[in-house]
PDB file of N, CA and C in Angstrom:
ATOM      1  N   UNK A   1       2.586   1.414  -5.406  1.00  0.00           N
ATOM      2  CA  UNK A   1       3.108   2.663  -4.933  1.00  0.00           C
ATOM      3  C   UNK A   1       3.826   2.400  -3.610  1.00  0.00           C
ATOM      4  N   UNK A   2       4.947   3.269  -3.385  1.00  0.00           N
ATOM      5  CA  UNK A   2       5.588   2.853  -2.338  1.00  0.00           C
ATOM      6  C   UNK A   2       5.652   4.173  -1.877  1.00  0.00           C
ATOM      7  N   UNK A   3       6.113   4.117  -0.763  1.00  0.00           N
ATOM      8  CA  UNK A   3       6.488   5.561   0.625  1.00  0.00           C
ATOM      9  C   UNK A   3       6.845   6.442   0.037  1.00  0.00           C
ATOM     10  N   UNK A   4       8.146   6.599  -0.764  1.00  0.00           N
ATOM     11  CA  UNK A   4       8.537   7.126  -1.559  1.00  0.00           C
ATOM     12  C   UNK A   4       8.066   7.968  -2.772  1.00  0.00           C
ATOM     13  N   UNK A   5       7.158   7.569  -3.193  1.00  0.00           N
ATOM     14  CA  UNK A   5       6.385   7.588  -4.421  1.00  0.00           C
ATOM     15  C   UNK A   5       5.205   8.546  -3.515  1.00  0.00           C
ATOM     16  N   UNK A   6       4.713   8.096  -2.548  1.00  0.00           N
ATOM     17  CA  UNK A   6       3.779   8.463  -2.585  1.00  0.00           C
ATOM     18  C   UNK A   6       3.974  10.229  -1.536  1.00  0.00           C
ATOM     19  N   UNK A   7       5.193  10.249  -0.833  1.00  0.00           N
ATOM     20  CA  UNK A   7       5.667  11.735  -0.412  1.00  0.00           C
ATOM     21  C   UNK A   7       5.802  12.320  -1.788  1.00  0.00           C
ATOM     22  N   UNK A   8       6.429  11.914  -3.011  1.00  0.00           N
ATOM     23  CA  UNK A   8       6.923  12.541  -4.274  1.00  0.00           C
ATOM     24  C   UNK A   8       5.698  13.298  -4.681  1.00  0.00           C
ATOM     25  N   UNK A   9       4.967  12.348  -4.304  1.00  0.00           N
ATOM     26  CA  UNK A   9       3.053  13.282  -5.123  1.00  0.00           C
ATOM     27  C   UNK A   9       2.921  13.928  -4.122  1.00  0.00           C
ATOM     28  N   UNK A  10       2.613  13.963  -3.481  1.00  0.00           N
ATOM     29  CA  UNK A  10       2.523  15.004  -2.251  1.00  0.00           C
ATOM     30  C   UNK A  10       3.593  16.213  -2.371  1.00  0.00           C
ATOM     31  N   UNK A  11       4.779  16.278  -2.322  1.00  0.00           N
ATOM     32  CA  UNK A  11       5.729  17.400  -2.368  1.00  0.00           C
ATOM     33  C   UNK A  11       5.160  18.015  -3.912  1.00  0.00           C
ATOM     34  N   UNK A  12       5.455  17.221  -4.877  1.00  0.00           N
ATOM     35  CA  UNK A  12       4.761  18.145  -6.135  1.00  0.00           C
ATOM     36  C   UNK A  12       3.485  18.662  -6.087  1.00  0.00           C
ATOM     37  N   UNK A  13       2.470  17.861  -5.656  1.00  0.00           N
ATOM     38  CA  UNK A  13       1.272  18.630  -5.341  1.00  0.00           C
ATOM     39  C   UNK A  13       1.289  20.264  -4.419  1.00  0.00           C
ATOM     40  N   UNK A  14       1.677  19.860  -3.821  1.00  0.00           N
ATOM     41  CA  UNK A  14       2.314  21.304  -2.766  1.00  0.00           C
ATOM     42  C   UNK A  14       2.746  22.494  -3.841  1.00  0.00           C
ATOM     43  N   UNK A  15       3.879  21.838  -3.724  1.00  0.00           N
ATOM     44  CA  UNK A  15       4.430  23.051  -4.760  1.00  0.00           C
ATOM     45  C   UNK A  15       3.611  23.606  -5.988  1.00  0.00           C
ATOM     46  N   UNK A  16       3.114  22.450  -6.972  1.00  0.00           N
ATOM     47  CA  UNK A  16       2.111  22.797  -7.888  1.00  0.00           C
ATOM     48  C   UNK A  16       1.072  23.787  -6.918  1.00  0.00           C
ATOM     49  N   UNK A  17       0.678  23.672  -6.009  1.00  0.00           N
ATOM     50  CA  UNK A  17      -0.808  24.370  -5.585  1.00  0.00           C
ATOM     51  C   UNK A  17      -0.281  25.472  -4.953  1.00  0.00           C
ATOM     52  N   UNK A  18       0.844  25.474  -4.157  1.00  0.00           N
ATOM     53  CA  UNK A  18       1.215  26.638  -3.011  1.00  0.00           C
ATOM     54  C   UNK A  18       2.297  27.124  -3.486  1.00  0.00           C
ATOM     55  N   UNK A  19       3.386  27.006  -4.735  1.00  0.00           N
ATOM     56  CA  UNK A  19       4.536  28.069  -5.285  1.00  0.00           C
ATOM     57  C   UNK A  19       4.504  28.519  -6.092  1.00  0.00           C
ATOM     58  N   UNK A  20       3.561  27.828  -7.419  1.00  0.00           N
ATOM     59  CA  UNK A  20       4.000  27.851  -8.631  1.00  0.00           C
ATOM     60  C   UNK A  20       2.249  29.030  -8.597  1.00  0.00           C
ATOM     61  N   UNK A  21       2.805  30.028  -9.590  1.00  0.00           N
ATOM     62  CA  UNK A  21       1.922  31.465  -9.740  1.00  0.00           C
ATOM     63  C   UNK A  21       2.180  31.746 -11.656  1.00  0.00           C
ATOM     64  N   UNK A  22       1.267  30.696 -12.019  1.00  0.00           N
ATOM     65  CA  UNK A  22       1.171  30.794 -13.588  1.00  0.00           C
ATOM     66  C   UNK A  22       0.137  30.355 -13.950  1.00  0.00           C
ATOM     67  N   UNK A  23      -0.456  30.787 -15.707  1.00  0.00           N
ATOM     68  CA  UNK A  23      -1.235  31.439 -15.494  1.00  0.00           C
ATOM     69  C   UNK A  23      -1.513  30.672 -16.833  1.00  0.00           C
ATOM     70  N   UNK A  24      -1.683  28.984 -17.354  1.00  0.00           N
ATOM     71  CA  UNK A  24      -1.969  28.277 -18.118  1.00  0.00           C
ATOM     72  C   UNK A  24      -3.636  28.202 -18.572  1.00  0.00           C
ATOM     73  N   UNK A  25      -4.150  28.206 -19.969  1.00  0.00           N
ATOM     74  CA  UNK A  25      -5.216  28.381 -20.056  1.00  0.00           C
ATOM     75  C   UNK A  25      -6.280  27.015 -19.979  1.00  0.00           C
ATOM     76  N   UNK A  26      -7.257  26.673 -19.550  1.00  0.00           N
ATOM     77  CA  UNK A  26      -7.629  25.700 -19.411  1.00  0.00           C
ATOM     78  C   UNK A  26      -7.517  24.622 -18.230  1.00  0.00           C
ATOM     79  N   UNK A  27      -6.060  25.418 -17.575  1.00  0.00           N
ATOM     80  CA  UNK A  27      -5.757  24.329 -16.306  1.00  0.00           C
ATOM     81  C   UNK A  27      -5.526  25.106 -15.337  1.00  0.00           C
ATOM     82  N   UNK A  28      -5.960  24.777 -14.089  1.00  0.00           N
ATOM     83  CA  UNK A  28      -5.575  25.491 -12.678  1.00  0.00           C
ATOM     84  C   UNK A  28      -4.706  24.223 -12.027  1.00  0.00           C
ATOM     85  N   UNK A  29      -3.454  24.820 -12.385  1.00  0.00           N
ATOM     86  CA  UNK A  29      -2.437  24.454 -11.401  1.00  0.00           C
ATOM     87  C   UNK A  29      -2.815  24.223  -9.519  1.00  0.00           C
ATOM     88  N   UNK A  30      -3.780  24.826  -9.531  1.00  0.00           N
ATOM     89  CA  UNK A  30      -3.856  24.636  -7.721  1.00  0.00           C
ATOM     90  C   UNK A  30      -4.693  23.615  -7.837  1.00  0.00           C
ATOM     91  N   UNK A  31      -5.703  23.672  -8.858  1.00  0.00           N
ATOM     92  CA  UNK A  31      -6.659  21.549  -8.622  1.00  0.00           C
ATOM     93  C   UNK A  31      -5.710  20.482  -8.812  1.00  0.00           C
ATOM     94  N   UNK A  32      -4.918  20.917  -9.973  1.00  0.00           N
ATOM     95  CA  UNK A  32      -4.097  19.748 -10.027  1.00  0.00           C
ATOM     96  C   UNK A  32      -3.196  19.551  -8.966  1.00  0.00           C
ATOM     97  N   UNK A  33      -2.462  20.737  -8.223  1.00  0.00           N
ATOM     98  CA  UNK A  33      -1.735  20.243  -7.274  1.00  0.00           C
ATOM     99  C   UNK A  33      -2.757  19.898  -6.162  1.00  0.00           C
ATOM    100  N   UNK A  34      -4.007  19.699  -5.672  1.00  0.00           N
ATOM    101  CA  UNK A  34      -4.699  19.333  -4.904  1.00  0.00           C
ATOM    102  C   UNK A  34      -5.002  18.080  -4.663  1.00  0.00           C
ATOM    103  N   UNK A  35      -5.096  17.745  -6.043  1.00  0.00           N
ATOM    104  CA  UNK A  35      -5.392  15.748  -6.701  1.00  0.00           C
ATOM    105  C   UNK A  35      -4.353  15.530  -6.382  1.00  0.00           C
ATOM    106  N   UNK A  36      -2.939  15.960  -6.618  1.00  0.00           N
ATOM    107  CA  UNK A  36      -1.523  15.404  -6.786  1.00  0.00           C
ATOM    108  C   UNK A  36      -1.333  15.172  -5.169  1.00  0.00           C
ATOM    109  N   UNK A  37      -1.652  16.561  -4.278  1.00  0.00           N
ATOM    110  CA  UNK A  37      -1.647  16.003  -2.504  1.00  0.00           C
ATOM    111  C   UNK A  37      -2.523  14.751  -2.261  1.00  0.00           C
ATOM    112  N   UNK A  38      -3.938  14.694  -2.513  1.00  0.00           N
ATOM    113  CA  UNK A  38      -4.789  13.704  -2.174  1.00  0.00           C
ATOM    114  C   UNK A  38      -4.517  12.511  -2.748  1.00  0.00           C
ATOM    115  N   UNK A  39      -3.996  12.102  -4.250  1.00  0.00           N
ATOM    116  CA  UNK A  39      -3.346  10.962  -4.445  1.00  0.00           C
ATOM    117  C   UNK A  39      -2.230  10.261  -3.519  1.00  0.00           C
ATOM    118  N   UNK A  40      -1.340  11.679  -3.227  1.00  0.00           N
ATOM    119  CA  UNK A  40      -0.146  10.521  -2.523  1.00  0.00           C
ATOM    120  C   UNK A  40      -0.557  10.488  -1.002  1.00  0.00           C
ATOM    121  N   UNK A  41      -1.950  11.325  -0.478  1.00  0.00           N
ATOM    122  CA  UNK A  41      -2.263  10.896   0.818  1.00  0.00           C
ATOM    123  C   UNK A  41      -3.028   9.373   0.599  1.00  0.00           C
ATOM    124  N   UNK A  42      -3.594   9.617  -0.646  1.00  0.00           N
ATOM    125  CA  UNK A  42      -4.535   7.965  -0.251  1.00  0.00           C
ATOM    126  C   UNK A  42      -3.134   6.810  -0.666  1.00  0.00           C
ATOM    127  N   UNK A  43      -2.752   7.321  -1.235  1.00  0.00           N
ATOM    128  CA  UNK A  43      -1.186   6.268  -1.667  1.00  0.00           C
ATOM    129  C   UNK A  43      -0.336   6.158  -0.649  1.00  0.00           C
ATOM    130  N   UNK A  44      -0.060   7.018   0.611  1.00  0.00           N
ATOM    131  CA  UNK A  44       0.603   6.483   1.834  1.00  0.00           C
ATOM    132  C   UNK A  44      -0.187   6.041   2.674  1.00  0.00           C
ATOM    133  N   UNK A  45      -1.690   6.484   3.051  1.00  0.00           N
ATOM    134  CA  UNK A  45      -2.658   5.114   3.366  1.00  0.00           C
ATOM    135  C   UNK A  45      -2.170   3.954   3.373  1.00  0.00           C
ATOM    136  N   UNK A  46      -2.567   3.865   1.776  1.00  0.00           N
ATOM    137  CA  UNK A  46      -2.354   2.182   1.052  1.00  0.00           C
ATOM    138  C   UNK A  46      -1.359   1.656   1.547  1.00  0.00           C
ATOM    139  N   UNK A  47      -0.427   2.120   1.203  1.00  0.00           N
ATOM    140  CA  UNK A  47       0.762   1.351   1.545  1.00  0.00           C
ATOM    141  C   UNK A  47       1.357   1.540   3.310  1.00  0.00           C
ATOM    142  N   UNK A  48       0.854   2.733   4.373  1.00  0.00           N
ATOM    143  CA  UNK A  48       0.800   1.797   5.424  1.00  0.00           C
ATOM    144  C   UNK A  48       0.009   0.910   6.069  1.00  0.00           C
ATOM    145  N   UNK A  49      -0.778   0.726   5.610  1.00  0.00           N
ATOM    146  CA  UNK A  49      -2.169  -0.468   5.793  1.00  0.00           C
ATOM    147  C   UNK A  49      -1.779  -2.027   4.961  1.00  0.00           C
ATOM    148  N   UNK A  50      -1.038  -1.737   4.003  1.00  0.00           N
ATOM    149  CA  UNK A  50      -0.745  -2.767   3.513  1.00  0.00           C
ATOM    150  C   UNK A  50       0.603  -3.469   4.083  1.00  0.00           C
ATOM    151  N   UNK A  51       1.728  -2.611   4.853  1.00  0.00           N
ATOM    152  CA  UNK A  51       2.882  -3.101   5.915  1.00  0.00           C
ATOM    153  C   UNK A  51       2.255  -3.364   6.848  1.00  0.00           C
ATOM    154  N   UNK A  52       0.987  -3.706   7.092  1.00  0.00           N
ATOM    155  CA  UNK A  52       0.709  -4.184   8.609  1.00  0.00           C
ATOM    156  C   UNK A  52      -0.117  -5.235   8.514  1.00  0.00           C
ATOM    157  N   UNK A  53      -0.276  -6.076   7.226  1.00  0.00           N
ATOM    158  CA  UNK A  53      -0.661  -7.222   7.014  1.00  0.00           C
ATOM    159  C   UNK A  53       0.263  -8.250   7.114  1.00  0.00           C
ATOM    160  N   UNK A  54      -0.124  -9.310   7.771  1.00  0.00           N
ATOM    161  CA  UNK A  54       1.071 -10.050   8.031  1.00  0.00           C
ATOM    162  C   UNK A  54       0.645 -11.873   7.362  1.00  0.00           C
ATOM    163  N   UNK A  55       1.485 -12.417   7.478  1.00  0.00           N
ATOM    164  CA  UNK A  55       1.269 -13.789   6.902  1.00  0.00           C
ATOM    165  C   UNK A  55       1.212 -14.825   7.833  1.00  0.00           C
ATOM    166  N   UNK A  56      -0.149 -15.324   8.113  1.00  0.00           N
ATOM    167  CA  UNK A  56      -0.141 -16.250   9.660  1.00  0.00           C
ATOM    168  C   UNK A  56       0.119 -18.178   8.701  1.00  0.00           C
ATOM    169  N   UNK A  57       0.924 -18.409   9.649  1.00  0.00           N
ATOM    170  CA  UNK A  57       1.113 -20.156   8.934  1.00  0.00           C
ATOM    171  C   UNK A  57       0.652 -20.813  10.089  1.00  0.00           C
ATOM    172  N   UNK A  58      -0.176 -22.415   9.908  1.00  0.00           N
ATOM    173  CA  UNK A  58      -0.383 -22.883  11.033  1.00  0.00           C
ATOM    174  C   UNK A  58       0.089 -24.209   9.969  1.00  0.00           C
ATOM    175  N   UNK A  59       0.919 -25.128  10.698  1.00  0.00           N
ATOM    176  CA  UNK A  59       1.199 -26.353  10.623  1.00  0.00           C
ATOM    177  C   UNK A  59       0.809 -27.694  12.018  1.00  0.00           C
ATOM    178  N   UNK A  60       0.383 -28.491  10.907  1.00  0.00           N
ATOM    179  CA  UNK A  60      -0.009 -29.812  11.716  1.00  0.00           C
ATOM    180  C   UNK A  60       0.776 -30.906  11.479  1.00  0.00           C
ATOM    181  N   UNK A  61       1.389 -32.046  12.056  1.00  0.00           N
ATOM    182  CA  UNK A  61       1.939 -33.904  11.903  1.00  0.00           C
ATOM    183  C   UNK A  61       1.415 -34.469  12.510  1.00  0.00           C
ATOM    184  N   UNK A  62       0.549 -35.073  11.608  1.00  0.00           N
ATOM    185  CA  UNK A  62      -0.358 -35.902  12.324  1.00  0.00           C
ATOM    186  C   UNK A  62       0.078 -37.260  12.061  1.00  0.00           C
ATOM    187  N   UNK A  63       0.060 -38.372  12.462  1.00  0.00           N
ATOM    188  CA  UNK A  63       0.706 -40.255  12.159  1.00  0.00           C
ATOM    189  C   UNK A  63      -0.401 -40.569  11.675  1.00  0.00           C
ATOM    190  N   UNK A  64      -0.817 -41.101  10.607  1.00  0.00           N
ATOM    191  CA  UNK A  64      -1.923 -42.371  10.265  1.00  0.00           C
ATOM    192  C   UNK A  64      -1.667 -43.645  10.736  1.00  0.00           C
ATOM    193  N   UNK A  65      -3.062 -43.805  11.356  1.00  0.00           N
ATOM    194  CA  UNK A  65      -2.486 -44.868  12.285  1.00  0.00           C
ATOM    195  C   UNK A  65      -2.642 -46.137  11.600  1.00  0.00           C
ATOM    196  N   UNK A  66      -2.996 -46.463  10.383  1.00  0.00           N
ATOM    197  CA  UNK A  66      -3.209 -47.523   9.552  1.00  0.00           C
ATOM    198  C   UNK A  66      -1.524 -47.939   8.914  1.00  0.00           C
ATOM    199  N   UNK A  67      -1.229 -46.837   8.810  1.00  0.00           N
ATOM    200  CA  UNK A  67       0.115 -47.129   7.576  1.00  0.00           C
ATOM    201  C   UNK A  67       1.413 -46.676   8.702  1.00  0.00           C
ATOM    202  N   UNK A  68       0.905 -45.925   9.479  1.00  0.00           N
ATOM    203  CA  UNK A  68       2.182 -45.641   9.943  1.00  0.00           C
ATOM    204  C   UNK A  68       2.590 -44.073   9.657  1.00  0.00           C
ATOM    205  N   UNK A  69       2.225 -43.816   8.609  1.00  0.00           N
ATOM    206  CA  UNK A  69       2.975 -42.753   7.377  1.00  0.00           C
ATOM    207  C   UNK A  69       2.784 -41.601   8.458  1.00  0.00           C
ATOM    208  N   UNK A  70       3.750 -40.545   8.638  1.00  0.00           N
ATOM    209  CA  UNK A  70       3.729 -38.970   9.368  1.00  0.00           C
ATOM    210  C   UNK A  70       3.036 -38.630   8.304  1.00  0.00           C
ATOM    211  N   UNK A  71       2.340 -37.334   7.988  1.00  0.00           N
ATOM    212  CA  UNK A  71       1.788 -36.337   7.042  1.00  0.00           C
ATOM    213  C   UNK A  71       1.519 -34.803   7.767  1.00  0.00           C
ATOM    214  N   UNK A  72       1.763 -34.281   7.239  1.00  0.00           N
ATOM    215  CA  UNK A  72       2.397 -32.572   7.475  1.00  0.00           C
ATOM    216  C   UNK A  72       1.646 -31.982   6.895  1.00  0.00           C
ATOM    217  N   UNK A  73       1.184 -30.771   7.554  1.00  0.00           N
ATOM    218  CA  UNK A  73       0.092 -30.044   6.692  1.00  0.00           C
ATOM    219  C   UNK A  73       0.042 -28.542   7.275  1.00  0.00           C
ATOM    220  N   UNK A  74       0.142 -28.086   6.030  1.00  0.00           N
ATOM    221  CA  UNK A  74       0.631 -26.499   6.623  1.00  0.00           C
ATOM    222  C   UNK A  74      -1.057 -25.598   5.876  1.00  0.00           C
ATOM    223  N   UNK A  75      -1.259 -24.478   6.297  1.00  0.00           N
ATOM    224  CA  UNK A  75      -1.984 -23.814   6.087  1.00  0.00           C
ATOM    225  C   UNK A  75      -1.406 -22.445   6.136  1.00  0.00           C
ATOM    226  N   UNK A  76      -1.655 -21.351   5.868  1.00  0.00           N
ATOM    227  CA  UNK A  76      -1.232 -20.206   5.524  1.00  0.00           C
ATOM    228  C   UNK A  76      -2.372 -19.061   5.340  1.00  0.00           C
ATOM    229  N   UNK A  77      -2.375 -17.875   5.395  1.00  0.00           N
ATOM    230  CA  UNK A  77      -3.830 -16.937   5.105  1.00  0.00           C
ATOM    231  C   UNK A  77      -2.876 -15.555   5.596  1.00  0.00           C
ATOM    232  N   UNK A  78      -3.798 -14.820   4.911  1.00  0.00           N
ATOM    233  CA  UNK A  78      -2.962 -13.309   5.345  1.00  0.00           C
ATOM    234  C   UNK A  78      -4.165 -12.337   6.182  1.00  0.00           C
ATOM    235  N   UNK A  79      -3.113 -12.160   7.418  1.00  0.00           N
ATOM    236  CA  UNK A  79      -4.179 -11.466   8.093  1.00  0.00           C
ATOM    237  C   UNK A  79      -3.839  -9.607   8.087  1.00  0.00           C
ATOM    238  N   UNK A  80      -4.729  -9.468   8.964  1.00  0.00           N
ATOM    239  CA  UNK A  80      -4.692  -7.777   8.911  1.00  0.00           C
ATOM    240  C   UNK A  80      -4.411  -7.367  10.437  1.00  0.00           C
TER     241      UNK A  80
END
């Protein structure tokens, strides 16, 4: 889910709960537009919690001192 996506559930939820005045049997339009707000609130959560994870790299060159040989060594992990 992206930013986008997740205002889209939110604006329909709205409207489903706070414009729309009909009168379907079995379904209340105002729960569903309620789930439809609370989905795209936990869905813009997600996804700004998930833009603020970042990708840490740590690299090492170290010489072996037997051979001579350079060797390079990278590491990587995703932080928060």
């Amino acid at each position: 889910m992206r930013i986008g996506s997740a205002i889209v559930l939110i604006a329909l939820g709205a409207i489903l709960a706070f414009a729309v005045e009909a009168e379907i049997p079995y379904i209340s339009l105002d729960l569903v537009g309620y789930i439809l707000i609370g989905a795209g609130v936990i869905g813009l959560i997600w996804v700004l919690l998930a833009s603020q994870r970042t990708r840490v790299t740590q690299s090492r060159t170290v010489q072996d001192p037997n051979t001579g040989e350079t060797v390079r060594r990278s590491e990587s992990h995703e932080g928060l």
